[in-house]
C-alpha atoms as a PDB file:
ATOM      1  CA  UNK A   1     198.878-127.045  49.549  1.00  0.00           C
ATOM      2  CA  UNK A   2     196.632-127.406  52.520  1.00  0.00           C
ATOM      3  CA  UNK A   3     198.136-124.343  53.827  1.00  0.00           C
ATOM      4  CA  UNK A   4     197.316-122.077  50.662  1.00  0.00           C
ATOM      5  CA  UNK A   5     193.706-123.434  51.188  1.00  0.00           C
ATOM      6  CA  UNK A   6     193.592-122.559  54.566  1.00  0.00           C
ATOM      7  CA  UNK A   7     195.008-119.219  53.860  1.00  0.00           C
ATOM      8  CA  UNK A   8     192.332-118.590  51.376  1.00  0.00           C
ATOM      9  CA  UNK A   9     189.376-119.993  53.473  1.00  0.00           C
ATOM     10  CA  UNK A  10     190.722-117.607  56.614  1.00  0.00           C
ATOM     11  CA  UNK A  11     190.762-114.353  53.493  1.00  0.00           C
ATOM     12  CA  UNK A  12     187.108-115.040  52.309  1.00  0.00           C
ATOM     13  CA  UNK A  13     186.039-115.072  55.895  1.00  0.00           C
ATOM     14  CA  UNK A  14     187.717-112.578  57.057  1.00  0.00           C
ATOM     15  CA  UNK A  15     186.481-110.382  53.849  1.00  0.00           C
ATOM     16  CA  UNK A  16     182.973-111.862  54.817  1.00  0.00           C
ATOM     17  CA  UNK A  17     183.236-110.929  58.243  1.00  0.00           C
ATOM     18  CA  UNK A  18     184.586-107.048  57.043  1.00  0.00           C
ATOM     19  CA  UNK A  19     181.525-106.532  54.544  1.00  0.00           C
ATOM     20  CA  UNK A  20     178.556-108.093  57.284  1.00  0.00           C
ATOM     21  CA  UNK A  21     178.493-104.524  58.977  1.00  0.00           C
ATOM     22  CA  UNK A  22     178.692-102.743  55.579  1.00  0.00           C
ATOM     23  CA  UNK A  23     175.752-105.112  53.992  1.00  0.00           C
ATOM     24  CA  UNK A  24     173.890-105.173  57.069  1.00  0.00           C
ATOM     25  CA  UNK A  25     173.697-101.189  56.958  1.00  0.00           C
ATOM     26  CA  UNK A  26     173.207-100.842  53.429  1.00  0.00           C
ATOM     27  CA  UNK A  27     169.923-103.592  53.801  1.00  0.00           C
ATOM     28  CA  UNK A  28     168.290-101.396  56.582  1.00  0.00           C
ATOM     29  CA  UNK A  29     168.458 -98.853  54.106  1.00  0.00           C
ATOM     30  CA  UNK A  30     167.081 -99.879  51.447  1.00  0.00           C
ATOM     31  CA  UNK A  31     164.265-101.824  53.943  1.00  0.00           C
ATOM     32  CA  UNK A  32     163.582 -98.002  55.208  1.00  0.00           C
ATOM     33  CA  UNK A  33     163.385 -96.927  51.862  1.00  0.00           C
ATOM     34  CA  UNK A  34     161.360 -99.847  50.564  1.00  0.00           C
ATOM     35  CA  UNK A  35     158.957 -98.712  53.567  1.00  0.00           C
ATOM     36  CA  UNK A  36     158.743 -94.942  52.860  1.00  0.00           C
ATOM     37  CA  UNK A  37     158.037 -95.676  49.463  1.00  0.00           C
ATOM     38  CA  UNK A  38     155.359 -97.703  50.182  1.00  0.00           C
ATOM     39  CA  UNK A  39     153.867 -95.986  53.046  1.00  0.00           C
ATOM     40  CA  UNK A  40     154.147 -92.596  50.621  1.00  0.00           C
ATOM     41  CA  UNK A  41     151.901 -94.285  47.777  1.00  0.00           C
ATOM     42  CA  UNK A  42     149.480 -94.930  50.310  1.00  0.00           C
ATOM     43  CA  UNK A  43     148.726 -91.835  51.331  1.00  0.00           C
ATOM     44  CA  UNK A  44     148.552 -90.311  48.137  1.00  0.00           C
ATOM     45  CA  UNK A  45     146.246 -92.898  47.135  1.00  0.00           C
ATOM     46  CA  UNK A  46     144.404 -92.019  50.381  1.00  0.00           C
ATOM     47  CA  UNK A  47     144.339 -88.059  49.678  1.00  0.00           C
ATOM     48  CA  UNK A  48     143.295 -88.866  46.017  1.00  0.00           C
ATOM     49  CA  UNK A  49     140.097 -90.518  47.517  1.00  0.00           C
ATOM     50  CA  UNK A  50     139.580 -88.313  50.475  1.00  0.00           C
ATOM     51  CA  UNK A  51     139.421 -85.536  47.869  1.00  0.00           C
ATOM     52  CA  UNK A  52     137.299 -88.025  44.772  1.00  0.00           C
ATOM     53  CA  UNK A  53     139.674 -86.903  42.336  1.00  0.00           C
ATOM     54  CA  UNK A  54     137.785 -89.438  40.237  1.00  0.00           C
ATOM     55  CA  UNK A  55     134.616 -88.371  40.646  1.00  0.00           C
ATOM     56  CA  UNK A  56     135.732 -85.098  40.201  1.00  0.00           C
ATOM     57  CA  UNK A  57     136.927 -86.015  36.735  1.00  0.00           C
ATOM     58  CA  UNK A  58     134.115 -88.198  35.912  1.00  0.00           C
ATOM     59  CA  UNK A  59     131.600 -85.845  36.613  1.00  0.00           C
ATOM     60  CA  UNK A  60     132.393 -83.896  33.674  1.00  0.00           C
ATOM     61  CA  UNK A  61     131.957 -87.446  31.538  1.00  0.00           C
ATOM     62  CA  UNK A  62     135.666 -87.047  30.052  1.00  0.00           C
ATOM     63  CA  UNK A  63     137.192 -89.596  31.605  1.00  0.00           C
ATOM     64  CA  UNK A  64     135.865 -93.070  32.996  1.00  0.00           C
ATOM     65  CA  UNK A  65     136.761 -93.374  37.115  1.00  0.00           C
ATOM     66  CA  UNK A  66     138.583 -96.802  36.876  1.00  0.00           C
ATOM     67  CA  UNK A  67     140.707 -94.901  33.732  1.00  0.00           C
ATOM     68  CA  UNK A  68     141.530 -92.430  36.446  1.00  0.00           C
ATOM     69  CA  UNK A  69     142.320 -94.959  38.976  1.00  0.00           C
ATOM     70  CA  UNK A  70     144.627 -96.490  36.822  1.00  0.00           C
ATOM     71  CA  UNK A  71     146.674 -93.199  36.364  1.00  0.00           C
ATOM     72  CA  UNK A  72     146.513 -92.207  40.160  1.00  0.00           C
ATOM     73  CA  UNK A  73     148.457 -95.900  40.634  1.00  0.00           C
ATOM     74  CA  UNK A  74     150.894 -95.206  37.970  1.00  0.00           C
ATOM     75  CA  UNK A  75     151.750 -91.657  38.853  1.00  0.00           C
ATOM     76  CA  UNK A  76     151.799 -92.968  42.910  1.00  0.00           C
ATOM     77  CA  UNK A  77     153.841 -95.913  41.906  1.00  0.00           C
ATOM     78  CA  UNK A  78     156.536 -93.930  39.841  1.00  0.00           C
ATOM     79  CA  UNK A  79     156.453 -91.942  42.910  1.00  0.00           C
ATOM     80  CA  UNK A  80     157.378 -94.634  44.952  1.00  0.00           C
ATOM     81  CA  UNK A  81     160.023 -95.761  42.929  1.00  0.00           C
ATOM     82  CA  UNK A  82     161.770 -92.302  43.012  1.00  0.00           C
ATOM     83  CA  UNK A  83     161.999 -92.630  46.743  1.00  0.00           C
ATOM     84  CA  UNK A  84     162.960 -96.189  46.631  1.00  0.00           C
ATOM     85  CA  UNK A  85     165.595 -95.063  44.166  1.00  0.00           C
ATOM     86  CA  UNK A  86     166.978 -92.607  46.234  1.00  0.00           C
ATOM     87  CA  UNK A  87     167.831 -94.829  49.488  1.00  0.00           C
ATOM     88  CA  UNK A  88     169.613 -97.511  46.736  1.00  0.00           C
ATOM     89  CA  UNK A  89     172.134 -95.433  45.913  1.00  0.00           C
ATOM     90  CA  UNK A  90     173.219 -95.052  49.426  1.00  0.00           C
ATOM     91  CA  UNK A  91     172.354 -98.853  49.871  1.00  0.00           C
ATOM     92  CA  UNK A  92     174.947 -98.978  46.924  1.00  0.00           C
ATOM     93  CA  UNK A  93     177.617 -96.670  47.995  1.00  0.00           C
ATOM     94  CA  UNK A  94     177.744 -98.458  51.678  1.00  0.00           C
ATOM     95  CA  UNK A  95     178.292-101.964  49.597  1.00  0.00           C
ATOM     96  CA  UNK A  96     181.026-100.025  47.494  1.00  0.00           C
ATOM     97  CA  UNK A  97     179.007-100.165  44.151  1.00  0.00           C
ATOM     98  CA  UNK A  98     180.309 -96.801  43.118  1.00  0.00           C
ATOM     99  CA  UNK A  99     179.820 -97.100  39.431  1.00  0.00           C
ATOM    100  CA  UNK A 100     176.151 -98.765  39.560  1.00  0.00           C
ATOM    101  CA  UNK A 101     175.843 -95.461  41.960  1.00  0.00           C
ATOM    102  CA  UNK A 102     176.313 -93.248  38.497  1.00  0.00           C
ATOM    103  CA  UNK A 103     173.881 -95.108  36.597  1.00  0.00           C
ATOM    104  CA  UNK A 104     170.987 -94.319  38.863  1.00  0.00           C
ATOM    105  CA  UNK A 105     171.590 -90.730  39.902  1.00  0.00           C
ATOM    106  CA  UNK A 106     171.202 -90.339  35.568  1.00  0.00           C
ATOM    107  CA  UNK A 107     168.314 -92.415  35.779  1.00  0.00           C
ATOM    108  CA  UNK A 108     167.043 -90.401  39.018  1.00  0.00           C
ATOM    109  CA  UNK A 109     167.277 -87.079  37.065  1.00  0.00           C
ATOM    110  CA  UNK A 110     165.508 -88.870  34.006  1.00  0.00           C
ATOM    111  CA  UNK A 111     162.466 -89.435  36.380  1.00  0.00           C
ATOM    112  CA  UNK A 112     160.792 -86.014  36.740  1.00  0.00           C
ATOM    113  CA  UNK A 113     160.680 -86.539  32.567  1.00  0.00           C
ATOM    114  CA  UNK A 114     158.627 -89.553  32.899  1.00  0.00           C
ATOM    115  CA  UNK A 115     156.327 -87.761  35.817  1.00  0.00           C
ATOM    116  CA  UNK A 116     155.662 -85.065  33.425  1.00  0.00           C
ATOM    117  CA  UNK A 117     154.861 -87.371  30.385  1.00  0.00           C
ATOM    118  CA  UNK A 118     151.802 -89.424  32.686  1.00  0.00           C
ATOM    119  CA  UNK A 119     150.748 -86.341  32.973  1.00  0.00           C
ATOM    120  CA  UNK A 120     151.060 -84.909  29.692  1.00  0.00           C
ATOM    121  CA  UNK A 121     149.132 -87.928  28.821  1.00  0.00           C
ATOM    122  CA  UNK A 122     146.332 -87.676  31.013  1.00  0.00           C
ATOM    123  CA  UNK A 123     145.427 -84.187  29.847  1.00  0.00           C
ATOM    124  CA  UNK A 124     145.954 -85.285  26.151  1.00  0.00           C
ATOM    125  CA  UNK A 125     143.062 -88.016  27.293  1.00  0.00           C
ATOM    126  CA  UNK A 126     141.029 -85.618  28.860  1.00  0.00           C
ATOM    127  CA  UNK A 127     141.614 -83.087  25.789  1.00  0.00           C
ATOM    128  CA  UNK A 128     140.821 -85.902  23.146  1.00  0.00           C
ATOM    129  CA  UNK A 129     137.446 -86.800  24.920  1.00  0.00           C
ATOM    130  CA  UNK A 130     136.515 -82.760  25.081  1.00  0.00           C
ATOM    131  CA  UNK A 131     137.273 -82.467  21.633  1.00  0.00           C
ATOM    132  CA  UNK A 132     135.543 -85.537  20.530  1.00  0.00           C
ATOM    133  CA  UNK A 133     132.615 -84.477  22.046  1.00  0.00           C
ATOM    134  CA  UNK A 134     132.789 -80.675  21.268  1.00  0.00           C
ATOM    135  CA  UNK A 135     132.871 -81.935  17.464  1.00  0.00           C
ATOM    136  CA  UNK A 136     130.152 -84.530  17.739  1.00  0.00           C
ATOM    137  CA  UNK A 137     127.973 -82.175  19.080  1.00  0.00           C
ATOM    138  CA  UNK A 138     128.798 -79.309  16.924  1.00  0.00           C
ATOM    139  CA  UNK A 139     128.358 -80.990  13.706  1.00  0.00           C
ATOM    140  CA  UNK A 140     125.539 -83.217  15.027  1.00  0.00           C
ATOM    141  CA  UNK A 141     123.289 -81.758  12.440  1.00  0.00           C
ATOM    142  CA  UNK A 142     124.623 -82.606   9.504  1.00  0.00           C
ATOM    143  CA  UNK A 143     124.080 -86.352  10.367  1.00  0.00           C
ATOM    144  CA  UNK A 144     125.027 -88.547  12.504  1.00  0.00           C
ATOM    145  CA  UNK A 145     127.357 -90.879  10.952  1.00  0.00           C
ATOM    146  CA  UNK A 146     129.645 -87.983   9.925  1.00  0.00           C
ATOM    147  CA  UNK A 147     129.368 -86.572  13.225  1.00  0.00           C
ATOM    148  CA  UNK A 148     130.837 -89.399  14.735  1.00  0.00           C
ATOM    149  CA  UNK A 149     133.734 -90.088  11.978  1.00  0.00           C
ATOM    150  CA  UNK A 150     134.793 -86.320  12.371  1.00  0.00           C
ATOM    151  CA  UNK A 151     134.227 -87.350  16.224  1.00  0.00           C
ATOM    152  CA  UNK A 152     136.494 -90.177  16.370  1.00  0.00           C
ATOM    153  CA  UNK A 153     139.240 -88.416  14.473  1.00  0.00           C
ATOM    154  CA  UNK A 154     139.590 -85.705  16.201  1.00  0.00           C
ATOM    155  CA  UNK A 155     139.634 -87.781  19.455  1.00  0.00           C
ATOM    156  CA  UNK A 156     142.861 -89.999  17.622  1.00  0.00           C
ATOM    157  CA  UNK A 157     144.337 -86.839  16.127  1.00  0.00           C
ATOM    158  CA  UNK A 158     144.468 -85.349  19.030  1.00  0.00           C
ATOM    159  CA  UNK A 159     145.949 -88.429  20.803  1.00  0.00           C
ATOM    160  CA  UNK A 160     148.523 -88.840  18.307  1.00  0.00           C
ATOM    161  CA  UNK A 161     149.767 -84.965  18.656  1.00  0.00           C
ATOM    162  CA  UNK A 162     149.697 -86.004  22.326  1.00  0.00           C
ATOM    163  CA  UNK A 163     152.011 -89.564  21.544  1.00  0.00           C
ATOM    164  CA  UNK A 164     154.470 -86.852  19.749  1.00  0.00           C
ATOM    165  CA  UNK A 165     154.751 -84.378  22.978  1.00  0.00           C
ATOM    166  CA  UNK A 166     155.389 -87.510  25.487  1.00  0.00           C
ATOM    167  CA  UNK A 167     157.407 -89.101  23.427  1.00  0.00           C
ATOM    168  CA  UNK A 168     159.349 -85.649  22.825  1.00  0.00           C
ATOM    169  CA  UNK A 169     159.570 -85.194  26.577  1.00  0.00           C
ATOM    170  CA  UNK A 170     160.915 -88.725  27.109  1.00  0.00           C
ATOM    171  CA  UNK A 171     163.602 -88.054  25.095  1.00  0.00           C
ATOM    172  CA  UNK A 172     162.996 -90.430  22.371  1.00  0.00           C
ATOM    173  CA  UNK A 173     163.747 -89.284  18.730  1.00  0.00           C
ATOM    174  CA  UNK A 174     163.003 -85.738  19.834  1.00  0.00           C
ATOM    175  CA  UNK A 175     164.398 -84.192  15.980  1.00  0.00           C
ATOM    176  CA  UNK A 176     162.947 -87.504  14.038  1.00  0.00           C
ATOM    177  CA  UNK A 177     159.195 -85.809  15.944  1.00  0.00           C
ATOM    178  CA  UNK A 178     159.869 -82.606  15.164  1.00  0.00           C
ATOM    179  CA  UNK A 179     160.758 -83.034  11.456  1.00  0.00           C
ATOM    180  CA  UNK A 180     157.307 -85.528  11.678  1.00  0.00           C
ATOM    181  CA  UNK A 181     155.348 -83.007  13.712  1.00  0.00           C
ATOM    182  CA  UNK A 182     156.443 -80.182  11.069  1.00  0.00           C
ATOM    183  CA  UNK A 183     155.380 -82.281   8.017  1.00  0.00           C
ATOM    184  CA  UNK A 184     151.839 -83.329   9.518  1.00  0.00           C
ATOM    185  CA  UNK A 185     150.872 -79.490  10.234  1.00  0.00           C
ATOM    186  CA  UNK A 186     152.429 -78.864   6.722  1.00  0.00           C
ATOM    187  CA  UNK A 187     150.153 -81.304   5.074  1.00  0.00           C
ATOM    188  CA  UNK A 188     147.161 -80.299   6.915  1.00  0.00           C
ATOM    189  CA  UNK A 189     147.877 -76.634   5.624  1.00  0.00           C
ATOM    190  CA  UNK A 190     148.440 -77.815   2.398  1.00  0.00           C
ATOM    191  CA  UNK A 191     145.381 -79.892   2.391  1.00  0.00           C
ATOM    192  CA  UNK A 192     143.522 -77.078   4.141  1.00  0.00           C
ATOM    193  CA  UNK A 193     144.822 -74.664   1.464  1.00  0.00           C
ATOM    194  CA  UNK A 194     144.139 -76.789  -1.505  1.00  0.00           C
ATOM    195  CA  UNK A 195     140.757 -77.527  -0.245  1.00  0.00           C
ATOM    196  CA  UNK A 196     139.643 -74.303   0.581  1.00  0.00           C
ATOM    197  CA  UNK A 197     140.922 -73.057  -3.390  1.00  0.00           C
ATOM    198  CA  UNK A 198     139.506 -75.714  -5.211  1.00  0.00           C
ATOM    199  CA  UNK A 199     136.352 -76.634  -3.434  1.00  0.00           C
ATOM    200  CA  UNK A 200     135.569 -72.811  -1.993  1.00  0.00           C
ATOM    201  CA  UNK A 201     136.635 -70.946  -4.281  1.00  0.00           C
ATOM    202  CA  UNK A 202     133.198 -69.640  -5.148  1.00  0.00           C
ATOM    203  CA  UNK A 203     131.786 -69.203  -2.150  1.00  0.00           C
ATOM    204  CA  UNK A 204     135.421 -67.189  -1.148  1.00  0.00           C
ATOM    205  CA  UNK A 205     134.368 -65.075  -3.973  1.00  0.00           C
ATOM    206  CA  UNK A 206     130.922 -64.614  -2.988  1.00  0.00           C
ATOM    207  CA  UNK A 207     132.034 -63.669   0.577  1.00  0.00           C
ATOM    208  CA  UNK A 208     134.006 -60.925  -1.176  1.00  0.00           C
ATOM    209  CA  UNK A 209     131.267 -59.800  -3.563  1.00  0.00           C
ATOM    210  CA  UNK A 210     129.279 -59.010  -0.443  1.00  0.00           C
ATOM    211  CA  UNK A 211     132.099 -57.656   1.510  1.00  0.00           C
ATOM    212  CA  UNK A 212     132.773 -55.010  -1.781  1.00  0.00           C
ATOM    213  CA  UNK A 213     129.298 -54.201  -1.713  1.00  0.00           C
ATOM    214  CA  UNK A 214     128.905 -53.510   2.195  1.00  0.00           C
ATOM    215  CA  UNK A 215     131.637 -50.596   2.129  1.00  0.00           C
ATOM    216  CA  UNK A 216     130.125 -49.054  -1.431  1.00  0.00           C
END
């Protein structure tokens, strides 16, 4: 009995003893990586404010600067985490963790997808705020309080249209939002349609009238 013990104590060692090089090497990988990605954040942080992105952005009164801050650290620490990702799976593959190896090369090539949605919905920001403002100031005339109603939903409308495309790009229920994103423009023809023949229906004809009697 004490001699199957032994024989097992000596095996764990000497398994120990065979994976120390191999863990050893796969740690001062993932440290370097770890590093990189850190040290890469940094600097684009550091070019983003060399070059006032945010004051760029905030000059045109779209977008608030500590909104803009906020994306520059998501986008930089996504960033990060893509390098970071790509030392672990060498990390993983020098411990012998083939099949966790799999898992993040798909979630590697899922990445760029979730690059392209921040920024998909940063410009759907910046394109709400335009067209909130374009429509405030557009219909300012007819009063104020429905300037600011027709204001505030076209900022969400637009946001929501936005919610739609990331959520496309993602991946996430991409035929349950286009079946949704087909009804909603069908409605708002419908409703534009409807509208338009019951509540313009004389001034459509009186547009005509004149039009007839400009080419006579």
């Amino acid at each position: 009995m004490l001699v199957l013990i032994n024989t097992i104590v000596v095996d764990l060692l000497q398994r120990f003893a065979n994976f120390l090089p191999n863990f050893l090497g796969g740690l001062i990988i993932l440290i370097i990586g770890l590093l990189l990605g850190s040290i890469i954040k940094q600097v684009l942080l550091s070019l983003l404010a060399f070059f006032r992105i945010d004051s760029l952005f905030q000059k045109t009164r779209l977008v608030e600067r500590k909104d803009i801050r906020v994306w520059e650290e998501v986008l930089t620490e996504i960033l990060k985490w893509t390098i970071v990702i790509i030392f672990l799976i060498p990390t993983l593959e020098v411990w012998g963790l083939s099949r966790a190896t799999a898992v993040l090369n798909q979630f590697l090539f899922y990445l760029p997808n979730v690059i392209v949605a921040v920024v998909i919905a940063f410009v759907g920001l910046v394109a709400s705020n335009l067209g909130s403002d374009l429509v405030r100031h557009s219909v300012k005339a007819v009063g104020s309080t429905l300037s600011t109603t027709l204001a505030v939903f076209t900022k969400w409308l637009i946001i929501f249209f936005t919610a739609l495309v990331v959520l496309n790009q993602l991946g996430v229920a991409q035929d349950l939002i286009r079946i949704l994103f087909t009804g909603i423009v069908a409605m708002l023809a419908l409703a534009g349609g409807l509208a338009f023949g019951l509540g313009g229906r004389d001034m459509a004809a009186e547009m005509l009238k004149e039009l007839r009697n400009k080419f006579k």
